[in-house]
C-alpha atoms as a PDB file:
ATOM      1  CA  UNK A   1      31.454  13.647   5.128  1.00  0.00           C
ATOM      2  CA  UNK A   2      27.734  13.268   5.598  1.00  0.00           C
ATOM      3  CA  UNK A   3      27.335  11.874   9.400  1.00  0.00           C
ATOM      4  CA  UNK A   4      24.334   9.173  10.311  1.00  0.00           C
ATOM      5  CA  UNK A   5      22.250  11.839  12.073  1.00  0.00           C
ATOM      6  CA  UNK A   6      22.725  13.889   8.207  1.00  0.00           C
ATOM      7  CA  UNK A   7      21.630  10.387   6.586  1.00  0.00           C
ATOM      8  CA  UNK A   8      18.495  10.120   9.158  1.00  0.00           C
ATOM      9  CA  UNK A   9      17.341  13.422   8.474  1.00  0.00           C
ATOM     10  CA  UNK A  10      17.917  13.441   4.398  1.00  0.00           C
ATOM     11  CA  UNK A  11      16.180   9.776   4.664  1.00  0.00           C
ATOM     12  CA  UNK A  12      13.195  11.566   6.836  1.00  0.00           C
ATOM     13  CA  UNK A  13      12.906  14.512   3.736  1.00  0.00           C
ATOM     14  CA  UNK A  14      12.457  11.795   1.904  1.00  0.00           C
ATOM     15  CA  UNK A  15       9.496  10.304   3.353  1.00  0.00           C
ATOM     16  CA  UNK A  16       8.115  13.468   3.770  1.00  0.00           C
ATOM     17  CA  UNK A  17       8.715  14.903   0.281  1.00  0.00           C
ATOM     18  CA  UNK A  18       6.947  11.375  -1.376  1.00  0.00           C
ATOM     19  CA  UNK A  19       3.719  11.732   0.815  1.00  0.00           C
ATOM     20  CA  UNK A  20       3.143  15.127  -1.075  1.00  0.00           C
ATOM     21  CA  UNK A  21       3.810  13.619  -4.695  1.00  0.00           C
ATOM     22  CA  UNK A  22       7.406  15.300  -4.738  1.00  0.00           C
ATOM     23  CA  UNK A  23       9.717  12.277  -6.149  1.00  0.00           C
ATOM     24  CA  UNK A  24      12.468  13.941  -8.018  1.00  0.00           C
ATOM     25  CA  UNK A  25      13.055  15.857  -4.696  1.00  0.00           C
ATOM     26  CA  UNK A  26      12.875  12.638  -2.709  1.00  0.00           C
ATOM     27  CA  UNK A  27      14.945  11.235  -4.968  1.00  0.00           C
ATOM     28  CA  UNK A  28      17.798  13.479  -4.200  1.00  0.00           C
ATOM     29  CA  UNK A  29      16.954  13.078  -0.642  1.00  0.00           C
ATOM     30  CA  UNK A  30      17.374   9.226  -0.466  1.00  0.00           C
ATOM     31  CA  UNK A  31      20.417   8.697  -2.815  1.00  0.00           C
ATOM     32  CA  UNK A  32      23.171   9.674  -0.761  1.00  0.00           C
ATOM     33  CA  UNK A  33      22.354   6.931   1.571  1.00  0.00           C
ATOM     34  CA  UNK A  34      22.199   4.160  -1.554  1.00  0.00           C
ATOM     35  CA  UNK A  35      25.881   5.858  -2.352  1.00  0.00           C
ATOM     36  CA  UNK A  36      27.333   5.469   1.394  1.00  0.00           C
ATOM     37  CA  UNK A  37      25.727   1.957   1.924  1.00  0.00           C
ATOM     38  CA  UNK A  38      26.035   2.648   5.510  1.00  0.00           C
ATOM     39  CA  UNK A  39      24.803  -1.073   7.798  1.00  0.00           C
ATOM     40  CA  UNK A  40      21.184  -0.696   9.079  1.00  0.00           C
ATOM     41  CA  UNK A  41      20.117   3.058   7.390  1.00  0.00           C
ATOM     42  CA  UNK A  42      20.731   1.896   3.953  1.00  0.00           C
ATOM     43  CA  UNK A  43      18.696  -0.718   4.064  1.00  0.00           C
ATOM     44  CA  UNK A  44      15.682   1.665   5.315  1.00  0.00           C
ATOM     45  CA  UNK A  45      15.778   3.799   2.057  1.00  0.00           C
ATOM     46  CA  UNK A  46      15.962   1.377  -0.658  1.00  0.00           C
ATOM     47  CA  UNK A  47      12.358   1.388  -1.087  1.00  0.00           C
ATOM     48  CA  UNK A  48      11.901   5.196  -1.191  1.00  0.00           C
ATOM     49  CA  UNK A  49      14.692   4.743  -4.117  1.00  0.00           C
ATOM     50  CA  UNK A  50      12.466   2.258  -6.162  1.00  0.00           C
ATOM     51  CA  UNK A  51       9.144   4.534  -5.416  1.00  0.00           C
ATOM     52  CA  UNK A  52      11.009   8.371  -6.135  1.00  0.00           C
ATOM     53  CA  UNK A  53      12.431   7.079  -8.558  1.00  0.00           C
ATOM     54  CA  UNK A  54       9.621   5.237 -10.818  1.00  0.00           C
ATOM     55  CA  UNK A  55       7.737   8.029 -10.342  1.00  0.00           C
ATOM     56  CA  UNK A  56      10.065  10.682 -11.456  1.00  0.00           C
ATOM     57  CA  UNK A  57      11.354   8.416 -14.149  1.00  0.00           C
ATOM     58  CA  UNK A  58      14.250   7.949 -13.160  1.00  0.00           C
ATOM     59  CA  UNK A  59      14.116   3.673 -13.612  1.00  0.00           C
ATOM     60  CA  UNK A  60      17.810   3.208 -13.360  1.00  0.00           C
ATOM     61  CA  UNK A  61      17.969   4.407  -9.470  1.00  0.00           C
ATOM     62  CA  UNK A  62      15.004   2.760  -9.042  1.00  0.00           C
ATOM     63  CA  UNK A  63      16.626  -0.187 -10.896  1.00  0.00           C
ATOM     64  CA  UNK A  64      19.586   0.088  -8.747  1.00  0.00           C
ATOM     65  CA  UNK A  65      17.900   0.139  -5.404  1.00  0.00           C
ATOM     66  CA  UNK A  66      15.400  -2.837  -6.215  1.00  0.00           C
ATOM     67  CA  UNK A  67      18.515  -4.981  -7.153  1.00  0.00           C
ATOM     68  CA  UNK A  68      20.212  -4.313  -3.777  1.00  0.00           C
ATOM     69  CA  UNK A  69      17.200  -4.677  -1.880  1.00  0.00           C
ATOM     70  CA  UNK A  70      16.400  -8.419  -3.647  1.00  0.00           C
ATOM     71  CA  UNK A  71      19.946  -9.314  -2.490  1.00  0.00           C
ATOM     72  CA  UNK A  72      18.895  -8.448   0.926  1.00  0.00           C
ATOM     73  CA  UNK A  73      15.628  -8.836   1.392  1.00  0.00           C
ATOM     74  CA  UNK A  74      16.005 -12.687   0.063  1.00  0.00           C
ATOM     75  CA  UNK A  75      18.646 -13.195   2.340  1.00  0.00           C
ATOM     76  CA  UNK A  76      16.933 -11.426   5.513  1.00  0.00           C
ATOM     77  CA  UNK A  77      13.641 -13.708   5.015  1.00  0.00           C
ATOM     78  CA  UNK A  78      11.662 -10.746   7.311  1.00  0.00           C
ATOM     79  CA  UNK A  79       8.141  -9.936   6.920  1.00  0.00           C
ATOM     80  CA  UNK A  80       9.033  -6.866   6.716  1.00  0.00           C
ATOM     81  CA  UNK A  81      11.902  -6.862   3.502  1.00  0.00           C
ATOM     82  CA  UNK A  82       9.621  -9.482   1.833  1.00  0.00           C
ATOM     83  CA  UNK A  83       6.693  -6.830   1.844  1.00  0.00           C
ATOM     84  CA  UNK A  84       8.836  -4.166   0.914  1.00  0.00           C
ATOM     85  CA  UNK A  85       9.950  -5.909  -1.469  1.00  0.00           C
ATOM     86  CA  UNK A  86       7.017  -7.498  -3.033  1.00  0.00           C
ATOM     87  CA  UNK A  87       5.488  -3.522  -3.086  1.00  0.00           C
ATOM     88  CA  UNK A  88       8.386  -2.581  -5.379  1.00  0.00           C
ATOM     89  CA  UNK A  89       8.482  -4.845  -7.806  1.00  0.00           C
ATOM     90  CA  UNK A  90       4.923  -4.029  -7.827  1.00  0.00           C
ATOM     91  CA  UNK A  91       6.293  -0.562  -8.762  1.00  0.00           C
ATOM     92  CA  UNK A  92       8.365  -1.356 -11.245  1.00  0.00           C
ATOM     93  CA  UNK A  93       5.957  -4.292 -13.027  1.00  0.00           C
ATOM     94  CA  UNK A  94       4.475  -3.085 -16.471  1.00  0.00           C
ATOM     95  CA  UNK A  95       2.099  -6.025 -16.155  1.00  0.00           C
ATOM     96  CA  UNK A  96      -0.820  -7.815 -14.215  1.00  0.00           C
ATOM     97  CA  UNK A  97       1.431  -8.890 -12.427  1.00  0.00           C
ATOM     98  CA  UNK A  98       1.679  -5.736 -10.371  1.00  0.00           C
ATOM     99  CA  UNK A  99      -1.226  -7.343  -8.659  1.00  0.00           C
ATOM    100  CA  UNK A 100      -0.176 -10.201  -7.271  1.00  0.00           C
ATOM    101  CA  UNK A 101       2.867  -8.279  -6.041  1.00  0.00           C
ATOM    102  CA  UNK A 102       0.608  -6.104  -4.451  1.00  0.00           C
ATOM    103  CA  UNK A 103      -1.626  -8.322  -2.897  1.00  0.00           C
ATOM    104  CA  UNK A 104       2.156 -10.224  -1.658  1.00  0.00           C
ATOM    105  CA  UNK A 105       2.533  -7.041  -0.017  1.00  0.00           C
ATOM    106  CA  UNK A 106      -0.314  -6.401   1.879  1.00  0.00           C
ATOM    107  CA  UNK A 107      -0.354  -9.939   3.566  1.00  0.00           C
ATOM    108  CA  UNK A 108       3.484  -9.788   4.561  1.00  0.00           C
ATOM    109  CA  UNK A 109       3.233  -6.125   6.235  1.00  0.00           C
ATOM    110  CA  UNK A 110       0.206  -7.190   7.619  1.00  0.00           C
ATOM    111  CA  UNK A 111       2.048  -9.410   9.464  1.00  0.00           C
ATOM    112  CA  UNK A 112       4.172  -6.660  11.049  1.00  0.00           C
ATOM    113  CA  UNK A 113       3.429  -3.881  13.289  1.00  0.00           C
ATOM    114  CA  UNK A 114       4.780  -1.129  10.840  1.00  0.00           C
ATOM    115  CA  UNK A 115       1.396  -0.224  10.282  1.00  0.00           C
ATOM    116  CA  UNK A 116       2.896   2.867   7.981  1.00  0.00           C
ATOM    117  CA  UNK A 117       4.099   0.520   5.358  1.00  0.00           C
ATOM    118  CA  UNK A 118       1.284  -1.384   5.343  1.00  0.00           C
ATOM    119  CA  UNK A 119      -0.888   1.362   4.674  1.00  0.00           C
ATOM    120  CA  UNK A 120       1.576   3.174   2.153  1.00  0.00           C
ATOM    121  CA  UNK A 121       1.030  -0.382   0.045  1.00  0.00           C
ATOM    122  CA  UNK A 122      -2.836  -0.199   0.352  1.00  0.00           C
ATOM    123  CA  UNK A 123      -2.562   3.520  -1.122  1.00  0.00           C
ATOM    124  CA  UNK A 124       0.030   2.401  -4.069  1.00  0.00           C
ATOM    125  CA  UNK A 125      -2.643  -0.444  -4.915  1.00  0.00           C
ATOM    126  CA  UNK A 126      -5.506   1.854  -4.848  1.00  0.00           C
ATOM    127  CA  UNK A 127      -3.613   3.886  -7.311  1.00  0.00           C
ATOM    128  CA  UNK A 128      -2.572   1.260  -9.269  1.00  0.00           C
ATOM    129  CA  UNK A 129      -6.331  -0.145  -9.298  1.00  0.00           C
ATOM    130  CA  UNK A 130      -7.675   3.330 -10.023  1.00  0.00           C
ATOM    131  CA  UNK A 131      -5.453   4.496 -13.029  1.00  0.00           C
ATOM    132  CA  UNK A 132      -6.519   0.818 -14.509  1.00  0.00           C
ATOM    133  CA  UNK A 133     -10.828   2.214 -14.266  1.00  0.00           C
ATOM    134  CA  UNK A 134     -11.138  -0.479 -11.113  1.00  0.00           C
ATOM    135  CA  UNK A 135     -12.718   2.287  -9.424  1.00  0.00           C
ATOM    136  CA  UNK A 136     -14.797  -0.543  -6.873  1.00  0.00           C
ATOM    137  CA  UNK A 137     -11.556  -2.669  -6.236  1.00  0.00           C
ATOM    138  CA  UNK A 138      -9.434   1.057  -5.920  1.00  0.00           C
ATOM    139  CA  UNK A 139     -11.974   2.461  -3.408  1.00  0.00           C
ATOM    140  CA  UNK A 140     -11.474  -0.670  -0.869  1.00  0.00           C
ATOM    141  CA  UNK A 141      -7.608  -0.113  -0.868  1.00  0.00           C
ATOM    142  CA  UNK A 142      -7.958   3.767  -1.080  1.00  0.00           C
ATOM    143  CA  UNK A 143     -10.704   3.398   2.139  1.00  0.00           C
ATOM    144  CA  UNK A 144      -8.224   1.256   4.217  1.00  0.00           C
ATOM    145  CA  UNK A 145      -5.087   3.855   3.774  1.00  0.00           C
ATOM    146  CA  UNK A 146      -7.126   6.713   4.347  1.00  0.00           C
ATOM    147  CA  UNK A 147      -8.241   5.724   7.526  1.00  0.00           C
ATOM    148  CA  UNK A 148      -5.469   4.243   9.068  1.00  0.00           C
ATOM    149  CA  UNK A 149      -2.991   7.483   8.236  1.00  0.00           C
ATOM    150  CA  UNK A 150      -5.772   9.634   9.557  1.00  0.00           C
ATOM    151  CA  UNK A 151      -5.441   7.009  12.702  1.00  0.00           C
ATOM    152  CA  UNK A 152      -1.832   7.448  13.035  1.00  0.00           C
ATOM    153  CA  UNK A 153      -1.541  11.409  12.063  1.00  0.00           C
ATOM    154  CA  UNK A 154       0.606  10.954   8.908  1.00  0.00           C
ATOM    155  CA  UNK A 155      -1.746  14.124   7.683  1.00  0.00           C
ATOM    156  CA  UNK A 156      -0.055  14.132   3.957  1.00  0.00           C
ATOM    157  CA  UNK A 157      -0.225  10.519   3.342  1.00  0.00           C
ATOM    158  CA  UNK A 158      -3.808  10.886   4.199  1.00  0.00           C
ATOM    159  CA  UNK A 159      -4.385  14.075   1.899  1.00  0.00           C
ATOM    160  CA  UNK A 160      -3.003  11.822  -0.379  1.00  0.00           C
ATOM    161  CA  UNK A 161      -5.175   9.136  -0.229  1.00  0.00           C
ATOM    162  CA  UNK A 162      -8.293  11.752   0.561  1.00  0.00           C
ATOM    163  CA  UNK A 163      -7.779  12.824  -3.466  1.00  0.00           C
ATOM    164  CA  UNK A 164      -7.602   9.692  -4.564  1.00  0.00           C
ATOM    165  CA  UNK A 165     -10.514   8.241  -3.167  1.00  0.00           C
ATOM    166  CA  UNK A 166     -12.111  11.625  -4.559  1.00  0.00           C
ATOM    167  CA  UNK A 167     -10.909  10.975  -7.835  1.00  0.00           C
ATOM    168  CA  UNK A 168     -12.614   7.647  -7.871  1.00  0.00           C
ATOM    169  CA  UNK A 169     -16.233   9.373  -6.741  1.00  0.00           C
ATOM    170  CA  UNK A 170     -16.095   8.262  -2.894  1.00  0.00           C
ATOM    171  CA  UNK A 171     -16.267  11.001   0.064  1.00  0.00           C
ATOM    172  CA  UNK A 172     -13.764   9.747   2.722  1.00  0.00           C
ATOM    173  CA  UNK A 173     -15.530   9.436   5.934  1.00  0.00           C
ATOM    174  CA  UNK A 174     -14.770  11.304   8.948  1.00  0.00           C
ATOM    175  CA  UNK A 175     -13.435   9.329  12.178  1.00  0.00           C
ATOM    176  CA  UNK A 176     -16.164  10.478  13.837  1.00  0.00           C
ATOM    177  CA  UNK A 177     -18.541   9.026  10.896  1.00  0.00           C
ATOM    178  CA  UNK A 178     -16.774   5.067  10.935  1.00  0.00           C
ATOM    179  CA  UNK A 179     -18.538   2.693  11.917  1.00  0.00           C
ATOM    180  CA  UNK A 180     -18.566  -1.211  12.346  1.00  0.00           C
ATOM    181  CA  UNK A 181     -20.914  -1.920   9.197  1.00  0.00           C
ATOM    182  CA  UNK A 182     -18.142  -3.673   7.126  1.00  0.00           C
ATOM    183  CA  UNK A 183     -17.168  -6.340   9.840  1.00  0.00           C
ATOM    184  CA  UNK A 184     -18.849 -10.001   8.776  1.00  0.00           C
ATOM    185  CA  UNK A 185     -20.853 -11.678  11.854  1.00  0.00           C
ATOM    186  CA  UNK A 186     -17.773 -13.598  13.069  1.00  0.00           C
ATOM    187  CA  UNK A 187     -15.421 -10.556  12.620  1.00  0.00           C
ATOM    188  CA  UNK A 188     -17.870  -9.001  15.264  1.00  0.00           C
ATOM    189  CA  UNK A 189     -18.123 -12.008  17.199  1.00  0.00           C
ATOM    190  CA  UNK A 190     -14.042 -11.860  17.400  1.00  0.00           C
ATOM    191  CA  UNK A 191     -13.736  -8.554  18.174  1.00  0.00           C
ATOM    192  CA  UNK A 192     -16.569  -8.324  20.630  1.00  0.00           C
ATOM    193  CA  UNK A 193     -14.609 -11.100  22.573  1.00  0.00           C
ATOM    194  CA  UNK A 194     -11.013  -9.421  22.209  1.00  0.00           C
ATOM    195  CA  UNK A 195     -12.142  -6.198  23.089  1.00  0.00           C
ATOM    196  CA  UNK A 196     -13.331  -7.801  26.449  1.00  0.00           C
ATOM    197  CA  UNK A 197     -10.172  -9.022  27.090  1.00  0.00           C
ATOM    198  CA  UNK A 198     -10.208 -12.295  25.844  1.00  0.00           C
ATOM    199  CA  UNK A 199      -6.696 -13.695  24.567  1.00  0.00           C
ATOM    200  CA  UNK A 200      -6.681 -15.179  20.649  1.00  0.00           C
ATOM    201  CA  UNK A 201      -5.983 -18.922  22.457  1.00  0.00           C
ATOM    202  CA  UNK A 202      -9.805 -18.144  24.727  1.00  0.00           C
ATOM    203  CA  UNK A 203     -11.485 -16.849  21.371  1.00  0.00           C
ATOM    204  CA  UNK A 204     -10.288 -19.562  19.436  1.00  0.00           C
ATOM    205  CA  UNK A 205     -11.748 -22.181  21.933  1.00  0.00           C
ATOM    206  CA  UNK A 206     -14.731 -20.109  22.694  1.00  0.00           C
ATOM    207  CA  UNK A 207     -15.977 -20.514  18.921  1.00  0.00           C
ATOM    208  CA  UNK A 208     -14.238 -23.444  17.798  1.00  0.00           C
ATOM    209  CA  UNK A 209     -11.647 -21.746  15.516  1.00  0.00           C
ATOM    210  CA  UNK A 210      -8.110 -22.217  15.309  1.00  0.00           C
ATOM    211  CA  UNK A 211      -5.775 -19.476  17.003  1.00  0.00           C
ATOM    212  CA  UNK A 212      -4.620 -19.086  13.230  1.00  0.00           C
ATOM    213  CA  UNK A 213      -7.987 -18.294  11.983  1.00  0.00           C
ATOM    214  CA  UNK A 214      -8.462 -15.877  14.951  1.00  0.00           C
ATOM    215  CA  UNK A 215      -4.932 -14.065  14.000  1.00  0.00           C
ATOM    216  CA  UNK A 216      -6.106 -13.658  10.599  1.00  0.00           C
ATOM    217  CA  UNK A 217      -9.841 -12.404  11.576  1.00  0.00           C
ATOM    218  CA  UNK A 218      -8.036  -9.832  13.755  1.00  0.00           C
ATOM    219  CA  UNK A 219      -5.763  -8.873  11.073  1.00  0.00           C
ATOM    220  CA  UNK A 220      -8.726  -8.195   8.955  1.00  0.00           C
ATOM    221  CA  UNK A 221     -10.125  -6.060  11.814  1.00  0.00           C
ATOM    222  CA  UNK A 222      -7.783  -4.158  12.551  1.00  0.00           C
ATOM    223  CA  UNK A 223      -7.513  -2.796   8.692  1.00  0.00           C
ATOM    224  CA  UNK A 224     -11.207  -2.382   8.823  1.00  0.00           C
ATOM    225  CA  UNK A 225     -11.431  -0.117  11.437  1.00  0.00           C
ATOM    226  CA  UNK A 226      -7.985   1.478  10.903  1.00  0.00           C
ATOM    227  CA  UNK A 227      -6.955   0.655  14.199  1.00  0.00           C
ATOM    228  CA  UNK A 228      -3.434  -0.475  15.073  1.00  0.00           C
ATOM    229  CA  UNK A 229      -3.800  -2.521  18.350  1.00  0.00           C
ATOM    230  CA  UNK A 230      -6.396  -4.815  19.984  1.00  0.00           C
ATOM    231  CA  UNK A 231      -6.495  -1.810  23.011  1.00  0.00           C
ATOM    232  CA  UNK A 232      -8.246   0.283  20.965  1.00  0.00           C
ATOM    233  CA  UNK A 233     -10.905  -2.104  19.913  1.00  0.00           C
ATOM    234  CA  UNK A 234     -13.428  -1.129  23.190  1.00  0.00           C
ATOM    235  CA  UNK A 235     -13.558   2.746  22.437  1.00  0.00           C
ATOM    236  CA  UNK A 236     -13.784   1.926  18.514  1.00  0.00           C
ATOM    237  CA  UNK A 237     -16.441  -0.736  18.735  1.00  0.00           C
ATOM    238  CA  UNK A 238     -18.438   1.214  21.706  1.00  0.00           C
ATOM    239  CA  UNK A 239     -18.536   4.155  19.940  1.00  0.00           C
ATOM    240  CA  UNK A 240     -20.558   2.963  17.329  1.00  0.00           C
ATOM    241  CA  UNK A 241     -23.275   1.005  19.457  1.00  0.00           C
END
């Protein structure tokens, strides 16, 4: 009988065999877990299910697992299950609709600090956008995951990405090479003033916003610059002065 420390590991190959493109392998990986429905782990592979298995063709795994995780996600309310959710029906959508599941994704994990997820959605969009000749819109999402698995050192996940974003006629820049170009005036402005210390409550009163809009400029930020964490801001943004 397969022990938690065997279910960790298996749900680990997993992960890594889907960041090289290997989904009937991952497949195998994940569904011993869906089988032993063990509290807490099970609930940590049902996505992998939905993703290995869509893209292996296997649909009625992937079936299977997006069923289970509705049941819980719905009833958990998190962030976090929402936006996993929302990414695999996004998966498993035949229609435009894959879009706005997509899009449902991004804003829920953004409010998170599993920055992996969130970046594994912006690379399923970009792919999504891509095979669909949005090579403009695909590019954007592509850019974002790129940069913030290079960030965090998931090296495959970024290969990944790094032939997408190829395959839609970009170069992917170099850390060394990002700048702040992208941010608008009051994205500057906001992190100018949080990379100085300031807390979101002092920026907001400092240039009339609300702490929400401050939150959300952040947010937007953060992705930019594929940074994880307002500590980082100082080196980012004074590196490219």
């Amino acid at each position: 009988m397969a022990t938690e420390d065997d279910d960790l590991t298996m749900t680990s190959l997993a992960v890594l065999e889907i960041s090289v493109g290997n989904y009937s392998e991952a497949l195998a990986c994940a569904l011993p877990s869906f089988e032993s429905d063990k509290p807490g782990l099970a609930a940590r592979t049902l996505h992998e299910i939905v993703e290995a298995g869509v893209r292996s063709g296997d649909n009625t795994a992937a079936k299977a697992a997006l069923t289970r995780l509705e049941e819980r996600a719905t009833s958990g309310g998190t962030p976090w299950g929402l936006g996993l959710l929302a990414r695999c029906r996004a998966l498993m959508s035949d229609d435009e609709q894959a879009e706005e599941h997509y899009r449902a994704s991004v804003d829920l994990l953004g409010r998170t600090r599993i920055a992996t997820e969130l970046a594994r959605t912006h690379l399923l969009f970009g792919e999504w956008l891509r095979r669909r000749r949005r090579r403009a819109d695909a590019r954007a999402e592509l850019r974002i995951a790129y940069e913030m698995f290079t960030t965090m050192g998931a090296a495959a996940f970024a290969e990944r990405a790094k032939t997408e974003l190829l395959a839609t006629g970009e170069r992917p820049r170099r850390r060394n090479e990002q700048t702040t170009h992208d941010l608008t005036p009051q994205e500057k402005q906001v992190a100018g003033l949080a990379a100085a210390g300031a807390t979101n409550d002092e920026i907001a009163a400092r240039l009339f916003l609300s702490t929400s809009t401050v939150e959300y400029h952040l947010t937007k930020v953060f992705r930019k610059l594929a940074i994880t964490s307002r500590r980082k801001l100082a080196s980012v943004l004074h590196d490219d002065t």
